[in-house]
N, C-alpha and C. Protein backbone atom coordinates (compact mmCIF):
# COMPACT_ATOMS: atom_id res chain seq x y z
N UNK A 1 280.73 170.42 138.65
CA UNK A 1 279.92 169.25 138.35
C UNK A 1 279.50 169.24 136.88
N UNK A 2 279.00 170.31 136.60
CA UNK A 2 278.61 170.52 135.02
C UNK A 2 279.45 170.23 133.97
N UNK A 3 281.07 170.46 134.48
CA UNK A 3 282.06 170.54 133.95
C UNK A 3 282.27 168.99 133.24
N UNK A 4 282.54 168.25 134.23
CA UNK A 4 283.12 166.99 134.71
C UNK A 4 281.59 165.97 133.82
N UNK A 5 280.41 166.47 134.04
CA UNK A 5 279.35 165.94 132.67
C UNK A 5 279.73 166.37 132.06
N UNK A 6 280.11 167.21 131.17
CA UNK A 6 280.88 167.69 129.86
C UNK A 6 281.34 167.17 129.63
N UNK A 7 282.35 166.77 130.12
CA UNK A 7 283.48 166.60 129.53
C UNK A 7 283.74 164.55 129.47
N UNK A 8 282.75 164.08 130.28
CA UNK A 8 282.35 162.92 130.58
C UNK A 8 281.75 162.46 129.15
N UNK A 9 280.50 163.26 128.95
CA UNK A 9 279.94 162.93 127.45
C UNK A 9 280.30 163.12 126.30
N UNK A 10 281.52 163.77 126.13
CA UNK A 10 281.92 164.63 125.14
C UNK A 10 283.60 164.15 124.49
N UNK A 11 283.82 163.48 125.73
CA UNK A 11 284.96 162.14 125.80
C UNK A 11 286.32 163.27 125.97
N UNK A 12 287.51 162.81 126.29
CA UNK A 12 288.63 163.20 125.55
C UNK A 12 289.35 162.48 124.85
N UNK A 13 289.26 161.25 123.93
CA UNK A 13 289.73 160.87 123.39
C UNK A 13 290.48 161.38 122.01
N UNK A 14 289.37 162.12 122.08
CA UNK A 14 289.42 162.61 120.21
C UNK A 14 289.35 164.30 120.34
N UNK A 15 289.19 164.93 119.65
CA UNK A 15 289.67 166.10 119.38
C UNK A 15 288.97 166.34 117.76
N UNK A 16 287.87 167.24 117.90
CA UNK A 16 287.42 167.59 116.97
C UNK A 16 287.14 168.33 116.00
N UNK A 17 286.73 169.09 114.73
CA UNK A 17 287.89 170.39 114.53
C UNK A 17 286.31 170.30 113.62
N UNK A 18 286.78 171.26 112.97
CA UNK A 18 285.99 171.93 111.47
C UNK A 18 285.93 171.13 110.41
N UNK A 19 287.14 170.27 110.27
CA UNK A 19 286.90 169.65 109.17
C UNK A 19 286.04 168.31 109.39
N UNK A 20 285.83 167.69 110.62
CA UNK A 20 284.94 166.78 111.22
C UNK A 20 283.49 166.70 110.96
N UNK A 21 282.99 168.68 110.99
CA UNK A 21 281.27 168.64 111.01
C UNK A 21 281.11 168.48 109.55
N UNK A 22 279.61 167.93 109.70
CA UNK A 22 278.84 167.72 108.27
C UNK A 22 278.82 168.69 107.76
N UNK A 23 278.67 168.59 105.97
CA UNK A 23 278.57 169.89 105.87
C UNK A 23 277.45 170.31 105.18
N UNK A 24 277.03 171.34 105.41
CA UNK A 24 275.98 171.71 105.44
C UNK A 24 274.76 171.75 104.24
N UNK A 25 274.19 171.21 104.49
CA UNK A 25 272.80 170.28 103.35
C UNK A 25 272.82 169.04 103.57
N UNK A 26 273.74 168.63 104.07
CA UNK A 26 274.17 167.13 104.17
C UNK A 26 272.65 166.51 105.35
N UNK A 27 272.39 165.21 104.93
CA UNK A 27 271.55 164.88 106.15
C UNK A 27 272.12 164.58 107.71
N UNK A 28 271.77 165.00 108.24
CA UNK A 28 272.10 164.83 109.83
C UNK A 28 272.45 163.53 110.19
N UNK A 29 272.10 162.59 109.86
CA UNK A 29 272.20 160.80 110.02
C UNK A 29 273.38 160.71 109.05
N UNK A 30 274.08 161.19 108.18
CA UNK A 30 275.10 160.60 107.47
C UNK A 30 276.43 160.51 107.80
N UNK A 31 276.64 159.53 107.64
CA UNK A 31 278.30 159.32 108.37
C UNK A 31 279.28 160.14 107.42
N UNK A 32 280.26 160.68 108.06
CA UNK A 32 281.06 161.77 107.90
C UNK A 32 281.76 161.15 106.63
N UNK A 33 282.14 160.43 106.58
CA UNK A 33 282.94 159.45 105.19
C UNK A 33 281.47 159.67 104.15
N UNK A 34 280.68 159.65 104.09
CA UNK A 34 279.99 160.04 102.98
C UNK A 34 279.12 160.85 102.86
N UNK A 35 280.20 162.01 103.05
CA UNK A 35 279.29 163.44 103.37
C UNK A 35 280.10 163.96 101.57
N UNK A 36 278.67 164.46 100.86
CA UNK A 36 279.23 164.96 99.64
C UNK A 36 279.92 166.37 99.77
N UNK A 37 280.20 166.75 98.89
CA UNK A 37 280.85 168.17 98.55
C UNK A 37 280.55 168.43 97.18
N UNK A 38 280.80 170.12 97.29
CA UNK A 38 280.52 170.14 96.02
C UNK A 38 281.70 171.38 95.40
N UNK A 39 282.00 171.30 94.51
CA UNK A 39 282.89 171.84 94.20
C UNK A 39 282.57 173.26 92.80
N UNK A 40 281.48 173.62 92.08
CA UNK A 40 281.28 174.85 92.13
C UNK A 40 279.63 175.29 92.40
N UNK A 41 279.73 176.59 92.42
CA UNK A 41 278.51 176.91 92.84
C UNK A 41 277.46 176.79 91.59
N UNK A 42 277.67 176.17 90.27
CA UNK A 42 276.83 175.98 89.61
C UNK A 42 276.11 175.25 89.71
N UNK A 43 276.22 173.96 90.97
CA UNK A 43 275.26 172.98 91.12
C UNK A 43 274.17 173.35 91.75
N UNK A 44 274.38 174.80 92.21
CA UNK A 44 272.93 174.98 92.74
C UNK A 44 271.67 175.70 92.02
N UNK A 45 270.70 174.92 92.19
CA UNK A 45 269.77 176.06 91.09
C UNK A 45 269.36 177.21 91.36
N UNK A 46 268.91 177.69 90.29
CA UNK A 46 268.97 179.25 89.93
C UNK A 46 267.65 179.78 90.48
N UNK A 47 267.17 180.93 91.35
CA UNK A 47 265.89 181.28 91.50
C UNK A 47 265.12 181.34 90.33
N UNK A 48 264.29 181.40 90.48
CA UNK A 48 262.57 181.53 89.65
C UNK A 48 262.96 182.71 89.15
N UNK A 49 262.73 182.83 87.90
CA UNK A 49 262.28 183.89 87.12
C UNK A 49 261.25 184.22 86.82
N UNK A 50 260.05 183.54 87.40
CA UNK A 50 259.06 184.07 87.61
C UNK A 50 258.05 183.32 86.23
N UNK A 51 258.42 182.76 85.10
CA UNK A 51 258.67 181.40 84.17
C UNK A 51 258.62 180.49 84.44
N UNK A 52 257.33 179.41 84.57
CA UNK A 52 257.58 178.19 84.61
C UNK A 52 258.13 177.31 84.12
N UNK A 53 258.91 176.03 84.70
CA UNK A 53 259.52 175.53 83.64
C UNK A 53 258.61 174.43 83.40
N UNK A 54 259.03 173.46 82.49
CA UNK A 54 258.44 172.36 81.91
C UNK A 54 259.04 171.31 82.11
N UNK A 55 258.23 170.01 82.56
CA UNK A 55 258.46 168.82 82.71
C UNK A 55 258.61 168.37 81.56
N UNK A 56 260.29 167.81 81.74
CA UNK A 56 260.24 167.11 79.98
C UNK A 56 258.97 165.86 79.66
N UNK A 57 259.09 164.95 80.99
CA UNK A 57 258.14 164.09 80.87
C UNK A 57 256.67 163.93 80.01
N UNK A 58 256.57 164.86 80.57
CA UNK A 58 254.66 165.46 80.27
C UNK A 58 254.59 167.12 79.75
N UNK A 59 255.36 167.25 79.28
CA UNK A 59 255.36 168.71 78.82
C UNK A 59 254.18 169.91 79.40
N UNK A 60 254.15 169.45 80.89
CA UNK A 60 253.25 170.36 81.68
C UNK A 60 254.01 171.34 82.27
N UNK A 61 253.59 172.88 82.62
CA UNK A 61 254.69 173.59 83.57
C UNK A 61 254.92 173.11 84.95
N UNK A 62 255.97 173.40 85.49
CA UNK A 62 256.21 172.87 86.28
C UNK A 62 256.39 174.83 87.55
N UNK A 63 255.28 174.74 88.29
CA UNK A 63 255.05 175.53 89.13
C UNK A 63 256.00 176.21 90.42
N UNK A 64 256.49 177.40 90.58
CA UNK A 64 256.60 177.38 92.43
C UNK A 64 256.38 177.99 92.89
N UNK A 65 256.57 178.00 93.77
CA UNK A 65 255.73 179.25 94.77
C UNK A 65 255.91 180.58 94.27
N UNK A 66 257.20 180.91 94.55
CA UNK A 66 257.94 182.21 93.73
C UNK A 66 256.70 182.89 92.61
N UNK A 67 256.11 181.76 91.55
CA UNK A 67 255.36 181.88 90.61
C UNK A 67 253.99 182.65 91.09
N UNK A 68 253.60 181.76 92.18
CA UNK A 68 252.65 182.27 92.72
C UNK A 68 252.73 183.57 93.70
N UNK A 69 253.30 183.86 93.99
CA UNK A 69 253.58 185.10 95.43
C UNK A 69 253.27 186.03 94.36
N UNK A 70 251.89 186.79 95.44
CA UNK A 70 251.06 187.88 94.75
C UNK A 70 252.00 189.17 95.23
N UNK A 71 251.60 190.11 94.68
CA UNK A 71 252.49 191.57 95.21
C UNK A 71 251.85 192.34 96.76
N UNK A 72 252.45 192.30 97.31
CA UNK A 72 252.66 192.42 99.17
C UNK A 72 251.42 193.44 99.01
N UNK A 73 251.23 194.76 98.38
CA UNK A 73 250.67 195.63 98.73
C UNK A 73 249.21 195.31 97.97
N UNK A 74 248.81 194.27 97.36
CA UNK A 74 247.43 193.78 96.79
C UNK A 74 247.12 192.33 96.86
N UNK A 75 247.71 192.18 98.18
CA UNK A 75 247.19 190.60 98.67
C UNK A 75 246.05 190.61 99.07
N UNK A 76 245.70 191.57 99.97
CA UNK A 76 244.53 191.52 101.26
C UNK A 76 243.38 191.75 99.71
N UNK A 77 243.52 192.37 99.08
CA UNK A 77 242.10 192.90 98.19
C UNK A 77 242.20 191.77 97.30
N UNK A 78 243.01 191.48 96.62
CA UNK A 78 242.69 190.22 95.92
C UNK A 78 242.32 189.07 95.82
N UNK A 79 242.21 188.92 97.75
CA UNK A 79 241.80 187.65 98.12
C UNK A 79 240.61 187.85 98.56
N UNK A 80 240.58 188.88 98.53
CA UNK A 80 238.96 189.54 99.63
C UNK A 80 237.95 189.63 97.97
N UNK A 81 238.71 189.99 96.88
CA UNK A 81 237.44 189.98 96.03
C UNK A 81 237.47 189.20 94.99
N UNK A 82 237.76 187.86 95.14
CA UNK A 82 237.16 186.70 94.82
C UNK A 82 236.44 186.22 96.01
N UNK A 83 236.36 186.63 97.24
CA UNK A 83 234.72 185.83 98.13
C UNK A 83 234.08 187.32 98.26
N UNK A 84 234.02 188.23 97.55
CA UNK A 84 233.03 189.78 97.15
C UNK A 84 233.27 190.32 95.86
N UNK A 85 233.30 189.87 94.79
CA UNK A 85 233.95 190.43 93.88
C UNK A 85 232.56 191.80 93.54
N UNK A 86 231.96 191.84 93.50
CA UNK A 86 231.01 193.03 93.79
C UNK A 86 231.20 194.06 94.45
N UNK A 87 231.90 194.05 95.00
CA UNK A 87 232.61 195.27 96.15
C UNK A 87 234.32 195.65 95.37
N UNK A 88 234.77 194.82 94.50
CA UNK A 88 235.56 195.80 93.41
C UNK A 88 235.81 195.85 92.24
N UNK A 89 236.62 196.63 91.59
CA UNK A 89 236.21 197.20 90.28
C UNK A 89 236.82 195.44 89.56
N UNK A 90 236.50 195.15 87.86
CA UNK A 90 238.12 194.78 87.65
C UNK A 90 239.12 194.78 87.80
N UNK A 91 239.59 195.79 87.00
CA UNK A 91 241.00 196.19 87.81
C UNK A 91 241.49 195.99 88.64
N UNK A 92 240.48 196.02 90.06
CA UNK A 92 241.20 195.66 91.16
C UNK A 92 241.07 194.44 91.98
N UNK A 93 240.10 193.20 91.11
CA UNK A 93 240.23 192.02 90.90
C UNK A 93 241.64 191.36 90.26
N UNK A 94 242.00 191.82 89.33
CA UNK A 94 242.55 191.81 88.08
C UNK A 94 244.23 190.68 89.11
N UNK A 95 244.20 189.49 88.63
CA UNK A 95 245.47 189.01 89.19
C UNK A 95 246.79 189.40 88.07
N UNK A 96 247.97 189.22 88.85
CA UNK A 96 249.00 189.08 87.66
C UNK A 96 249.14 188.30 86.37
N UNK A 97 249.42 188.67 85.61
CA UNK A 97 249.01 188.09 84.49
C UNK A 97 250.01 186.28 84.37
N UNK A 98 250.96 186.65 85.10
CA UNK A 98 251.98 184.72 85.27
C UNK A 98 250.94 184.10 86.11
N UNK A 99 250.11 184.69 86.65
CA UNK A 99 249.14 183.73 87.59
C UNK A 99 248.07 183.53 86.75
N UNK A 100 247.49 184.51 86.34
CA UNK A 100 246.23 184.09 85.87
C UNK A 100 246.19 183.62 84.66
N UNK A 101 247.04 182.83 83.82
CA UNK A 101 247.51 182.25 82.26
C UNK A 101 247.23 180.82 83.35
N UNK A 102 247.69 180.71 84.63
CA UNK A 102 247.12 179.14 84.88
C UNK A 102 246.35 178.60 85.09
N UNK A 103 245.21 179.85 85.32
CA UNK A 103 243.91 179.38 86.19
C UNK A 103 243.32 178.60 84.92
N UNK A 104 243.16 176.77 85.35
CA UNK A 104 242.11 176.00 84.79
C UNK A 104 242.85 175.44 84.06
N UNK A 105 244.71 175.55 83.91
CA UNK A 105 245.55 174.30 83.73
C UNK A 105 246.29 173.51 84.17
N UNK A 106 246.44 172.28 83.58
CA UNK A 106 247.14 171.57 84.24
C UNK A 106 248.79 171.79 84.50
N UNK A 107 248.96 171.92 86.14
CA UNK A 107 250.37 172.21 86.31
C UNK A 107 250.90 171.25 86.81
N UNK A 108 252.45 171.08 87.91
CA UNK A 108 252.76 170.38 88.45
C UNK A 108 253.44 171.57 89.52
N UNK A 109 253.55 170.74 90.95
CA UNK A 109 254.28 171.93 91.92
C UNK A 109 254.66 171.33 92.79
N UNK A 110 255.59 171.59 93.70
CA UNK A 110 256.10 170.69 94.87
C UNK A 110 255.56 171.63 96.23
N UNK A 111 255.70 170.88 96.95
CA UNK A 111 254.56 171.45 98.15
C UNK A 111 254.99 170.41 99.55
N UNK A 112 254.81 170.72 100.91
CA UNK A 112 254.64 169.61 101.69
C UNK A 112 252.98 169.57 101.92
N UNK A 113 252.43 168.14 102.20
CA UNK A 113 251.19 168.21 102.70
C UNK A 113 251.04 168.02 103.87
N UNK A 114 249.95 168.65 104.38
CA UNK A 114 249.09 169.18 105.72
C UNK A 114 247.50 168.39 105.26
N UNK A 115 247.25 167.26 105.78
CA UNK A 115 245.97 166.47 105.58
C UNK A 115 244.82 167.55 106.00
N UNK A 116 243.60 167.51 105.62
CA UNK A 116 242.36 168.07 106.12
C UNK A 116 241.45 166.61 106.00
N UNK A 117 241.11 165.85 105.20
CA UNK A 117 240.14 165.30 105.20
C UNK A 117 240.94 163.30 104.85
N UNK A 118 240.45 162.38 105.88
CA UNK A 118 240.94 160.87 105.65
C UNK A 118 240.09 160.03 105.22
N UNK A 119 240.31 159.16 104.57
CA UNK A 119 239.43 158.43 103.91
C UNK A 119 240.11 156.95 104.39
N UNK A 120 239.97 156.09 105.65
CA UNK A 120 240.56 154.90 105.84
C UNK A 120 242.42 155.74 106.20
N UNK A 121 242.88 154.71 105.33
CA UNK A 121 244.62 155.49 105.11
C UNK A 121 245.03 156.05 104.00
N UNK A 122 243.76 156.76 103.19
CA UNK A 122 244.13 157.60 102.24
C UNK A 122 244.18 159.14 102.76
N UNK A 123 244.81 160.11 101.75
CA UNK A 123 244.17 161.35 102.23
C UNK A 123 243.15 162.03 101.17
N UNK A 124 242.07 162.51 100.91
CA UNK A 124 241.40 162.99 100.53
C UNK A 124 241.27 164.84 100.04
N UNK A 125 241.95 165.63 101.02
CA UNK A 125 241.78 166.80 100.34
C UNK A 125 242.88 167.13 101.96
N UNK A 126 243.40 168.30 101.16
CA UNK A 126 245.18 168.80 102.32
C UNK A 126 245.62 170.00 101.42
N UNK A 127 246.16 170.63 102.41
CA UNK A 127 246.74 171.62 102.29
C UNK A 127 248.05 171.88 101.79
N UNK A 128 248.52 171.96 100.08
CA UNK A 128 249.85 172.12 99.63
C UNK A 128 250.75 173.04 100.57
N UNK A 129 251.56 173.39 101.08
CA UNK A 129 252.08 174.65 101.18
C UNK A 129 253.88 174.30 100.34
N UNK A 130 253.92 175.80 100.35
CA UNK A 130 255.76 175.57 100.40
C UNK A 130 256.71 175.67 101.06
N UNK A 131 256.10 175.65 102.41
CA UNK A 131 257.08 175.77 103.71
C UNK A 131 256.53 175.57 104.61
N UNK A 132 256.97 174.15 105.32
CA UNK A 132 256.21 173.69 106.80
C UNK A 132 256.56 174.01 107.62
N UNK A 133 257.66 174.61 107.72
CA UNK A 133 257.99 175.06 108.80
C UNK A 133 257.48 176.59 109.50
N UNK A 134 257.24 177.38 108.05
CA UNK A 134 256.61 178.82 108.07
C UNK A 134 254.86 178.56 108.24
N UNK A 135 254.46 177.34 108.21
CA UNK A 135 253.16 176.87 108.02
C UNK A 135 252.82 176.55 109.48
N UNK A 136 253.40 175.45 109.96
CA UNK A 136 253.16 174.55 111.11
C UNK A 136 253.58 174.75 112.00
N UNK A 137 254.43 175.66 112.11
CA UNK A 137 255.51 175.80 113.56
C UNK A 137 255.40 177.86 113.69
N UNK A 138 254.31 178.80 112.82
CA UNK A 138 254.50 179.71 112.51
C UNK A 138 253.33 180.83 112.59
N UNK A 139 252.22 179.66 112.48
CA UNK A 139 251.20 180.33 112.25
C UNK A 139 250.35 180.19 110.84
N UNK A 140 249.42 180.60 110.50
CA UNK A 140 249.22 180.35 109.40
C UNK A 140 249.42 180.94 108.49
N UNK A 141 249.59 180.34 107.43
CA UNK A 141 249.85 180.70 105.95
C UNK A 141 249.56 181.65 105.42
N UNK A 142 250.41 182.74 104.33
CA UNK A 142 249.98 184.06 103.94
C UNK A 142 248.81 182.96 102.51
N UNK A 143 247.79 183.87 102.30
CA UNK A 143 246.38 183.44 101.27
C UNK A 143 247.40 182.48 100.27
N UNK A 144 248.75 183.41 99.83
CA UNK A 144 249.38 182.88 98.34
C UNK A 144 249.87 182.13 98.48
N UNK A 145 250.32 181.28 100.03
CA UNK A 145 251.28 180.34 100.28
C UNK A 145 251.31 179.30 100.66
N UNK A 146 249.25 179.07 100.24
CA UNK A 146 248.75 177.66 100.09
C UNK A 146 247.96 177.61 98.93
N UNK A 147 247.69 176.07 98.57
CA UNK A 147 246.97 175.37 98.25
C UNK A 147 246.10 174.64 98.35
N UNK A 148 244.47 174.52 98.46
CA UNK A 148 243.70 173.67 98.93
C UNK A 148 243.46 172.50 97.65
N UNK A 149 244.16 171.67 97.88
CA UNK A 149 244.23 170.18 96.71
C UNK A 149 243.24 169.13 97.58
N UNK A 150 242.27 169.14 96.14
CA UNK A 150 241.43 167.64 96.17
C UNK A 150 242.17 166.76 95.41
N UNK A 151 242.42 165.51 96.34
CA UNK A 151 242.81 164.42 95.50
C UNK A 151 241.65 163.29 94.89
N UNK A 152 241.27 163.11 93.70
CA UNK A 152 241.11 162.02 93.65
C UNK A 152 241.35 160.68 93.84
N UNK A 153 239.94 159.97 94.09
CA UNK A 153 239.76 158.76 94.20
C UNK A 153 241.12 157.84 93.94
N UNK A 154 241.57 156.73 94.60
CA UNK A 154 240.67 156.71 95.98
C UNK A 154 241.70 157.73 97.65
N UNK A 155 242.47 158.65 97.00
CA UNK A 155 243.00 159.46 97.83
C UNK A 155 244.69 159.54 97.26
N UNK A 156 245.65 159.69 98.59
CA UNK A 156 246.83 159.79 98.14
C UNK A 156 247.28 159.21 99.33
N UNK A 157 248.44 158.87 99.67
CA UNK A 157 249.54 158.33 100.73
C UNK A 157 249.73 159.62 101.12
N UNK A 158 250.22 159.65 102.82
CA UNK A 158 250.65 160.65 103.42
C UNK A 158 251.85 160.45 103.74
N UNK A 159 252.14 161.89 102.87
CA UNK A 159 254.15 161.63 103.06
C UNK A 159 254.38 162.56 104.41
N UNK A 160 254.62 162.28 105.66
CA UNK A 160 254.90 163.22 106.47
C UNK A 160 256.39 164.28 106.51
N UNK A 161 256.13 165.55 106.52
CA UNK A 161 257.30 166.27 106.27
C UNK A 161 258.06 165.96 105.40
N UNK A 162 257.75 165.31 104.21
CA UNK A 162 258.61 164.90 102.87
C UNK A 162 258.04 166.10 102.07
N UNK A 163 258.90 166.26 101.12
CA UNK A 163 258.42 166.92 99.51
C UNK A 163 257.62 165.92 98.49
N UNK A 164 256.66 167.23 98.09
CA UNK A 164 255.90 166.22 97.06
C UNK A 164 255.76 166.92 96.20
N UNK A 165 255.65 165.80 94.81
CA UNK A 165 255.02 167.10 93.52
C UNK A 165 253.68 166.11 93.41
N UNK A 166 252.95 167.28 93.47
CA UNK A 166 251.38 167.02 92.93
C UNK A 166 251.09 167.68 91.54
N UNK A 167 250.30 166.99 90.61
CA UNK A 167 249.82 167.42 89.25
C UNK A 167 248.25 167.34 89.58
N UNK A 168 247.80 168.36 88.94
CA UNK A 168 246.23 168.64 89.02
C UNK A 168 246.33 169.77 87.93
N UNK A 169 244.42 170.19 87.54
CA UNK A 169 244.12 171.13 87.48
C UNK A 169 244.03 172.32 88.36
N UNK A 170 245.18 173.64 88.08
CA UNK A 170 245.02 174.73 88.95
C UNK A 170 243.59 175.76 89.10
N UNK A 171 243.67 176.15 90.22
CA UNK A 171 242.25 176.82 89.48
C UNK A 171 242.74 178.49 90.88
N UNK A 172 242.60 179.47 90.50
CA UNK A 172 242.48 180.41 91.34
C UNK A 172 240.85 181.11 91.84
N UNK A 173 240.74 180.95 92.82
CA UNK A 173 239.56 180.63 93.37
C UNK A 173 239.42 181.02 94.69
N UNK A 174 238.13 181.89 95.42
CA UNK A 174 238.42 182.39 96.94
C UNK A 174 237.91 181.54 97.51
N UNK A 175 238.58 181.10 98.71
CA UNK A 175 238.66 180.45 100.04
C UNK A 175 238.28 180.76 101.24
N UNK A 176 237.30 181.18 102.11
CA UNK A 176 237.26 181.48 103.21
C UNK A 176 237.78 180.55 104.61
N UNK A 177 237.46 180.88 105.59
CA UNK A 177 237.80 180.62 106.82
C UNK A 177 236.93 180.20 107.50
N UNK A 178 235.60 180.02 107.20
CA UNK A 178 234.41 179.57 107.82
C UNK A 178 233.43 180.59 108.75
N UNK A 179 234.06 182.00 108.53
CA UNK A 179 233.61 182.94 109.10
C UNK A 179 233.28 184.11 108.04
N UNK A 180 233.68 184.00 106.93
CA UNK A 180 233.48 184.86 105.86
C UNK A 180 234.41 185.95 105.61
N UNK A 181 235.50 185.54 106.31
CA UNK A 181 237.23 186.27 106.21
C UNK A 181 238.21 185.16 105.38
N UNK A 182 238.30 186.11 104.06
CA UNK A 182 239.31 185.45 102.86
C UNK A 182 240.25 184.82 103.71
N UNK A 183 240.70 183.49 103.39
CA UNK A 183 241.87 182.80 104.32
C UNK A 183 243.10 182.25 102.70
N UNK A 184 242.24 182.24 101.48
CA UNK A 184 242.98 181.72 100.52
C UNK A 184 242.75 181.61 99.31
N UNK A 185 243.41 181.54 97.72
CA UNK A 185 243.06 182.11 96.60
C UNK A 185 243.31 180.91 95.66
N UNK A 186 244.20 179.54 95.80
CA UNK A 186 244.21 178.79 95.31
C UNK A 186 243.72 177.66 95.62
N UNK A 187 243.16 176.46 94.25
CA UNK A 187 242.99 175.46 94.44
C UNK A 187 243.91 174.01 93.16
N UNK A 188 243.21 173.41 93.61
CA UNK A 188 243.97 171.86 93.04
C UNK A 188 243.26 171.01 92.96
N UNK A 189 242.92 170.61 91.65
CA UNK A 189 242.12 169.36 91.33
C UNK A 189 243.43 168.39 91.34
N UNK A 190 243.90 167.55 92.06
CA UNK A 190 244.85 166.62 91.92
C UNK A 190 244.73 165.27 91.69
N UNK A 191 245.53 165.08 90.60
CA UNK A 191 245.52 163.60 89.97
C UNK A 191 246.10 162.75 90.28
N UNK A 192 247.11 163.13 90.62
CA UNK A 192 248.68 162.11 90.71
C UNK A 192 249.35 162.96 92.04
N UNK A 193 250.56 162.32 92.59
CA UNK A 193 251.30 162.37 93.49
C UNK A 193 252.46 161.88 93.84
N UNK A 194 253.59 162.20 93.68
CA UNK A 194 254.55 161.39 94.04
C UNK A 194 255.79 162.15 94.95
N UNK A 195 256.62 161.62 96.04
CA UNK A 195 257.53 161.60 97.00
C UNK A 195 258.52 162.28 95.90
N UNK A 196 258.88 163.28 96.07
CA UNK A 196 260.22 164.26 95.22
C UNK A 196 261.24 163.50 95.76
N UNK A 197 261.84 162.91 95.12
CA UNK A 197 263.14 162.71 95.64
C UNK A 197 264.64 163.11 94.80
């Protein structure tokens, strides 16, 4: 019986092979006749060097996560002493130095947003991250792998599961959880907003 639905939905008319499926990056909705290709691997970009780059536009850096990801073995203390910084030395306050050259400038970064606060059909203040899927479907976020962005007046459009680059003032800054357990180390005065496309 299972068979005979199989093979019912699945037709025999046609005969389908490898060279048929999309290929891969391609959007799921695109018809097979205008599925791109690409022909060397230089079209893809290059990881982070850990260097921001610059928007020719506005000659602001242009941020990513990569930039931000603190070192695995001094996450928990670095987030814990910006909401106690009294409980450690400098030193062991002390952020990386590619991070802390941004605290209190203006950057730009791509992020998906996660709303916290609505204003009518604006959004008001949300959660940057750089992966919704490691965000929303995962659990929550390691401290470095959000952003808490205020937008200014009179808010922003909510792009659902789209990419966005937001420009603001960065600021590194401790975050709690509402219980007095570090939950996060960045913030975002945000100005502007727009759909990455």
């Amino acid at each position: 019986m299972i068979c005979c639905l199989f093979f019912a939905a699945c037709g025999e008319a046609e005969v389908q092979g490898p060279k048929d499926l999309l290929f891969s990056g391609s959007r799921l909705d695109a018809a097979l006749e205008d599925t791109p290709t690409i022909d060397a691997p230089a079209q893809i970009a290059a990881p982070s060097t850990g260097t921001p780059g610059i928007d020719p536009a506005t000659g602001l850096p242009i941020v990513t996560w990569d930039d931000l990801t603190l070192p695995d073995d001094r996450v928990d203390d670095l987030v814990d002493a910006l909401l106690y910084p009294e409980s450690y030395s400098d030193e062991e306050r002390a952020f990386p130095a590619n991070i802390a050259e941004l605290d209190g400038k203006e950057i730009i970064i791509e992020g998906f947003m996660i709303p916290l606060e609505w204003e009518g059909e604006k959004v008001l203040n949300f959660m940057l991250v750089g992966d919704i899927l490691a965000c929303c479907f995962g659990g929550a976020p390691e401290p470095d792998a959000w952003i808490d962005a205020k937008m200014e007046a009179p808010g922003a459009d909510y792009f659902v599961q789209l990419p966005i680059l937001v420009r603001g003032i960065f600021h590194i800054e401790g975050l709690d959880d509402g219980t007095g357990y570090a939950a996060g180390c960045y913030t975002l005065e945000a100005s502007s907003m727009k759909l990455n496309e």
